[in-house]
Protein backbone atom coordinates (compact mmCIF):
# COMPACT_ATOMS: atom_id res chain seq x y z
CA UNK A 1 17.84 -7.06 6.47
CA UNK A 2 18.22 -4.42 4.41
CA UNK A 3 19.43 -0.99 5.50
CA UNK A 4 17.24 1.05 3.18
CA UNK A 5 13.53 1.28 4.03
CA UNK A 6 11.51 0.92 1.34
CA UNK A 7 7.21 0.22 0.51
CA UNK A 8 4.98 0.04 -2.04
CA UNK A 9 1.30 -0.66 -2.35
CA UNK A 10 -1.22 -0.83 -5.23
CA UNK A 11 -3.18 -3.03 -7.62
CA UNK A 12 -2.06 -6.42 -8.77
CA UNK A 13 -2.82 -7.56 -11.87
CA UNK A 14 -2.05 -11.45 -12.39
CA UNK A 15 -2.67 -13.44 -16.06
CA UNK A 16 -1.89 -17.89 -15.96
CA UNK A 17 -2.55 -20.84 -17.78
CA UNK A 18 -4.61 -22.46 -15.07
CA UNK A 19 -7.82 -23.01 -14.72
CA UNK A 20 -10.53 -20.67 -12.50
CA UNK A 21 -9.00 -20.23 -9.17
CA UNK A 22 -5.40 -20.46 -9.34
CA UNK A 23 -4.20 -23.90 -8.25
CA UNK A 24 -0.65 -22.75 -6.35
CA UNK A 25 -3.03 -21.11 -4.17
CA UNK A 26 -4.66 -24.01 -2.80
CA UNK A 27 -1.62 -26.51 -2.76
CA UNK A 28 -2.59 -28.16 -5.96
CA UNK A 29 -0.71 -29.07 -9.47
CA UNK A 30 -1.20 -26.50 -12.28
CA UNK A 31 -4.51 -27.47 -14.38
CA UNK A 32 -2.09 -28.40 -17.38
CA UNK A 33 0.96 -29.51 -15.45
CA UNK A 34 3.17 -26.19 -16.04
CA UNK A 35 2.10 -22.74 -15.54
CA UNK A 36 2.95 -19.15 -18.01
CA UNK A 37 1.39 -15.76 -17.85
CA UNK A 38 1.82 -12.08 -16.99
CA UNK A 39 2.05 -9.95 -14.16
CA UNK A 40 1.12 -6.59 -13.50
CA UNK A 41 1.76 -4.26 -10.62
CA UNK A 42 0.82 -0.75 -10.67
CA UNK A 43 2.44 1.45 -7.69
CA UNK A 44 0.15 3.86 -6.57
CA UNK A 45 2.25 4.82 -3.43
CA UNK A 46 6.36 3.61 -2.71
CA UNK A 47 9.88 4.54 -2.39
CA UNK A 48 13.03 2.92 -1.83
CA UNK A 49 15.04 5.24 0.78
CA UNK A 50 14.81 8.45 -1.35
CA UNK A 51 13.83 7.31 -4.29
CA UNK A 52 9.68 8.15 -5.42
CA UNK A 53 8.38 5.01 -6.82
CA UNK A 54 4.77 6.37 -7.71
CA UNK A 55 2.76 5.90 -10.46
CA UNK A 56 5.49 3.34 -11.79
CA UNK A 57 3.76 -0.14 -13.41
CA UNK A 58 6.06 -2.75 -13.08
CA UNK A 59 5.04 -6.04 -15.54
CA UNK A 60 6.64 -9.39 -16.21
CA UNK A 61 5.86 -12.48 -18.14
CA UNK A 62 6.62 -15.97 -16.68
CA UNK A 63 6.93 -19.83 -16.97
CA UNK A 64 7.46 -22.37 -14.45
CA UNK A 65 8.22 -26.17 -16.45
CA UNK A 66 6.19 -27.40 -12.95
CA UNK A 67 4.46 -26.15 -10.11
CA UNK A 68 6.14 -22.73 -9.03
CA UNK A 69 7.45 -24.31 -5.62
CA UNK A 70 9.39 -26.61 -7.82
CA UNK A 71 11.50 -23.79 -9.40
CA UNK A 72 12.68 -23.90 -13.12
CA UNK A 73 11.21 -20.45 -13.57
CA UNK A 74 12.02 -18.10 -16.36
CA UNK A 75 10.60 -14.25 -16.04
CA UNK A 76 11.49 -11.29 -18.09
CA UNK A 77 10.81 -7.97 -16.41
CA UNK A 78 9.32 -4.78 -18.00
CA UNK A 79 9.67 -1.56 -16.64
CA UNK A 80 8.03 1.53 -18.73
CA UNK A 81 10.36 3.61 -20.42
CA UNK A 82 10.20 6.51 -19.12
CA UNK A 83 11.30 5.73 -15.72
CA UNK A 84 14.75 7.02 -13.98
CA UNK A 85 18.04 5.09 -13.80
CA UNK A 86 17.56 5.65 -10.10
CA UNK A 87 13.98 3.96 -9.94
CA UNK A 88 14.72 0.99 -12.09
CA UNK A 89 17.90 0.35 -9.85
CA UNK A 90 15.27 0.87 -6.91
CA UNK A 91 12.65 -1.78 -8.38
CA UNK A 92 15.52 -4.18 -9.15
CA UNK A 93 16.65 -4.68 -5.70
CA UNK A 94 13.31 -4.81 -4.16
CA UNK A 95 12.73 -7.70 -6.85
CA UNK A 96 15.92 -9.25 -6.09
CA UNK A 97 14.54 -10.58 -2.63
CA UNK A 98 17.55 -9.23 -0.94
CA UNK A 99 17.83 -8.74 2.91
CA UNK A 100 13.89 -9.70 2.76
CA UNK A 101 12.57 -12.37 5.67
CA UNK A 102 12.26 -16.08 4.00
CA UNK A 103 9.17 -16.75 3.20
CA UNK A 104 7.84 -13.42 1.45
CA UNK A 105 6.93 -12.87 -1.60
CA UNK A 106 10.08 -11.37 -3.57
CA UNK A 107 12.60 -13.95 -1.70
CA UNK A 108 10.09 -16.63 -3.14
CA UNK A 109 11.00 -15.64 -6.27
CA UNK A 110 14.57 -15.06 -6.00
CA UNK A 111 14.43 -18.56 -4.97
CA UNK A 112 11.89 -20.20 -7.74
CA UNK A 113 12.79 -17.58 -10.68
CA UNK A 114 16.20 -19.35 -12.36
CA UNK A 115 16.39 -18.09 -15.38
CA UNK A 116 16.06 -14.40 -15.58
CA UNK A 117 15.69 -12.96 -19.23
CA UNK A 118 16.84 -9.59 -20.28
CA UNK A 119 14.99 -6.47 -18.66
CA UNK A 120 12.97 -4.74 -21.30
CA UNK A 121 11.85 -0.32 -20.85
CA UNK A 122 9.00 -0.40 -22.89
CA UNK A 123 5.58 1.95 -22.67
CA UNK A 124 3.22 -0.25 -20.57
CA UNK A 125 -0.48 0.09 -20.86
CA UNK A 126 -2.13 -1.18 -17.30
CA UNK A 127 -5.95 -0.87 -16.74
CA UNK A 128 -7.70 -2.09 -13.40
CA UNK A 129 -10.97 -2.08 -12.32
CA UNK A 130 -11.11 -4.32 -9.44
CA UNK A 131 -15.27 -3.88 -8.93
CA UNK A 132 -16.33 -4.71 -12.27
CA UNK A 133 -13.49 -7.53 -12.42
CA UNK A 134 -12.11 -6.06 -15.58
CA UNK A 135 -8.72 -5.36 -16.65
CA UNK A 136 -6.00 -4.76 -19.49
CA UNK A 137 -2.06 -5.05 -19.71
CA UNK A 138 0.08 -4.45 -23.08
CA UNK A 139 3.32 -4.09 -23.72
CA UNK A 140 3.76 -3.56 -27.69
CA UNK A 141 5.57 -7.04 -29.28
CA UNK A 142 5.34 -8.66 -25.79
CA UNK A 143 2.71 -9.35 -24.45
CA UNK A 144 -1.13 -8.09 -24.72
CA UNK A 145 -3.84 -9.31 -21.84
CA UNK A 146 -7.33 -8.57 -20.77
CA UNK A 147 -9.86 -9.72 -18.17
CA UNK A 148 -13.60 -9.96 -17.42
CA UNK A 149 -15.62 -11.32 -15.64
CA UNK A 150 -16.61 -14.95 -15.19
CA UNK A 151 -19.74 -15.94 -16.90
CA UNK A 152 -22.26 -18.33 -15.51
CA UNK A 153 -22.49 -21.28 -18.12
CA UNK A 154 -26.11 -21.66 -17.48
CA UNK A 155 -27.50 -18.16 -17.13
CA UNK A 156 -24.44 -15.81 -18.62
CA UNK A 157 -24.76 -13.63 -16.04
CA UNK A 158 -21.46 -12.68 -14.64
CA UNK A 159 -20.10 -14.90 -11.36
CA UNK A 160 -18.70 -13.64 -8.60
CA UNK A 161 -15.33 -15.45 -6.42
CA UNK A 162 -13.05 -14.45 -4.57
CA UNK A 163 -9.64 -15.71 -3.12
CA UNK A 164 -9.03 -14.63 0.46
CA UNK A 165 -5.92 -15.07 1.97
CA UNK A 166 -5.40 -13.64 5.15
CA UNK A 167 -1.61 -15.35 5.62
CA UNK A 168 -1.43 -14.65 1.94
CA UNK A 169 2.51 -13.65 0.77
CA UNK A 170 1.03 -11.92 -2.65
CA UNK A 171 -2.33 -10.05 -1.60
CA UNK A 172 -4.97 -10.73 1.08
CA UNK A 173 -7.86 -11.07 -1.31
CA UNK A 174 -8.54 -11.23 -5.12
CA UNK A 175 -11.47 -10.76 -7.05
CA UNK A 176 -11.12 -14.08 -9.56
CA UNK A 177 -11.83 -13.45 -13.23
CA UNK A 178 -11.34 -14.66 -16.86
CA UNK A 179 -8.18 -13.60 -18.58
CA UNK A 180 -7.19 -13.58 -22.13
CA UNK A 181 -3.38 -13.37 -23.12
CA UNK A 182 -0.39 -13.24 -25.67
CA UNK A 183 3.02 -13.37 -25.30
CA UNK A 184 5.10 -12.95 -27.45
CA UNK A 185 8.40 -11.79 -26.22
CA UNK A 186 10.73 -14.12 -24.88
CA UNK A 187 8.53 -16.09 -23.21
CA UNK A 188 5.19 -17.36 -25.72
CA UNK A 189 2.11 -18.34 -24.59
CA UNK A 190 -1.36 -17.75 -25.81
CA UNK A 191 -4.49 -19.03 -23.70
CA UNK A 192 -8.15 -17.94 -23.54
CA UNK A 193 -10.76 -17.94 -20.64
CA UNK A 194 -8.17 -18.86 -18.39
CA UNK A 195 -6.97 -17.68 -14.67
CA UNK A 196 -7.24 -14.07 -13.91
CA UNK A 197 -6.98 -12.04 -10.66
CA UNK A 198 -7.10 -8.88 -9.55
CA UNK A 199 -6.33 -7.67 -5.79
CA UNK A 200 -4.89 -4.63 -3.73
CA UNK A 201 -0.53 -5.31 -2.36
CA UNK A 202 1.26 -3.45 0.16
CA UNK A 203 4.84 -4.57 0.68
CA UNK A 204 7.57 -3.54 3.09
CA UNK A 205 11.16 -4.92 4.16
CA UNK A 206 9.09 -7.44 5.99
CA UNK A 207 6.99 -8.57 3.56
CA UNK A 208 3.33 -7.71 3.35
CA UNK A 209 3.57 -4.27 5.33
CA UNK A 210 -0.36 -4.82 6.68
CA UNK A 211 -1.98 -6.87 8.83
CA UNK A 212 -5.07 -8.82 7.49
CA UNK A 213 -7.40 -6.25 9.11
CA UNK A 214 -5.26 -3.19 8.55
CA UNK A 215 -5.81 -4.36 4.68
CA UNK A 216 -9.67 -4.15 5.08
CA UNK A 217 -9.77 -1.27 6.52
CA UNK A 218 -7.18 0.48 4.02
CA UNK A 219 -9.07 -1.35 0.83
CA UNK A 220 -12.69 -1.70 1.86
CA UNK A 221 -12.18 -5.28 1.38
CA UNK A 222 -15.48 -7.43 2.02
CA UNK A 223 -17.18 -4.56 0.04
C-alpha cells in the first residue's frame, strides 16, 4: 500500500458505445463487440497527502478492441489547464493503480488500460445534474458529449433506470441515460442515443472509501 493517504469523492460522468444499460456491468459482451467513450469525474472533495484536489475535473476518452476485462485498452487523459504541477502529479499516481488492493477500480485499469496516449491540460467544460439525468462534457478538438434522459418509445415521456451496485468498484448506483458523443482527439468515435450514466464516487487507498449504506446516507441515494 501506499504510504500517502489520499480520497476523493464526487460525480461521475460516463459516455460508451453500448447500448442502454452498460453491458460490462452485467457480465455481458459490448452491444457492438468493442466499446469507446468518455469519462468524466468532477472532484468535489480530495487530496493526496498535502496536496488539495478540489474542484479539479479529471476526463478521459477510451477504447477497448473487446470487452474491457479482455484488455487492449487505449485512454488519453485530460486534466484542465489550469491545475498545479503538484496536483496533476497527485491525479497521476492515484490513476496509476499503485499500492491500491487488486480488484479496485484504478488497479483495474492499470491492468486493462495498455496503451496510454499522451496527457492533454486543456479547459474542460463538465455539467451534471444527476436528478434530471442530464449532463455535458467538452474538451475543445477532443471530445464534446451530452446526456438526457431516456425517452419512452411509446409515450415520449422520459424513463427512469437505474444501476445499483452495492459491491460496485466504480459507484454504488447510477441514474442510466442517453448520451450523445464526439471524439475527436486521439481516440475517434461518434455515436448517438447510446449508453450514458451518471452516479456519485468516493475513493480511498482501499478502493471505494464507503460502505454501501454509508453511500446512501452521504448521497440520498434511493431518493
Amino acid at each position: 500500500m501506499s504510504d500517502v493517504k489520499w480520497f476523493m469523492q464526487g460525480k461521475w460522468l460516463e459516455y460508451c458505445s453500448c447500448d442502454y444499460g452498460c453491458p460490462c456491468e452485467t457480465m455481458a459482451e459490448p452491444t457492438y463487440g468493442h466499446c469507446d467513450g468518455a469519462i468524466g469525474m468532477k472532484i468535489d472533495e480530495g487530496y493526496y497527502g498535502d496536496v488539495r484536489l478540489d474542484d479539479v475535473v479529471i476526463a478521459a476518452t477510451f477504447f477497448f478492441p473487446r470487452a474491457i476485462h479482455h484488455g487492449g485498452g487505449h485512454m488519453q487523459p485530460i486534466l484542465p489547464e489550469d491545475t498545479t504541477e503538484a496536483q496533476r502529479e497527485a491525479i497521476f499516481k492515484i490513476l496509476s493503480g499503485e499500492g491500491q488492493p487488486v480488484g479496485t477500480a484504478f488497479q483495474i485499469f492499470s491492468v486493462i488500460v495498455e496503451h496510454h496516449h499522451e496527457p492533454l491540460y486543456l479547459p474542460i467544460e463538465f455539467e451534471w445534474d444527476i436528478k434530471k439525468r442530464r449532463a455535458r462534457l467538452a474538451v475543445p478538438n477532443i471530445v464534446t458529449a451530452s446526456t438526457v434522459p431516456i425517452r419512452n418509445p411509446v409515450t415520449d415521456k422520459e424513463h427512469r433506470i437505474r444501476t445499483v451496485l452495492p459491491e460496485g468498484w466504480t459507484f454504488y448506483e447510477a441514474e442510466v441515460a442517453s448520451g450523445t458523443v464526439k471524439g475527436i482527439g486521439d481516440i475517434k468515435f461518434d455515436f448517438s442515443q447510446r449508453h450514458s450514466s451518471l452516479a456519485y464516487f468516493a475513493f480511498d487507498n482501499n478502493g471505494m472509501a464507503y460502505s454501501y449504506n454509508e453511500a446512501k446516507q452521504r448521497f440520498g441515494l434511493d431518493n
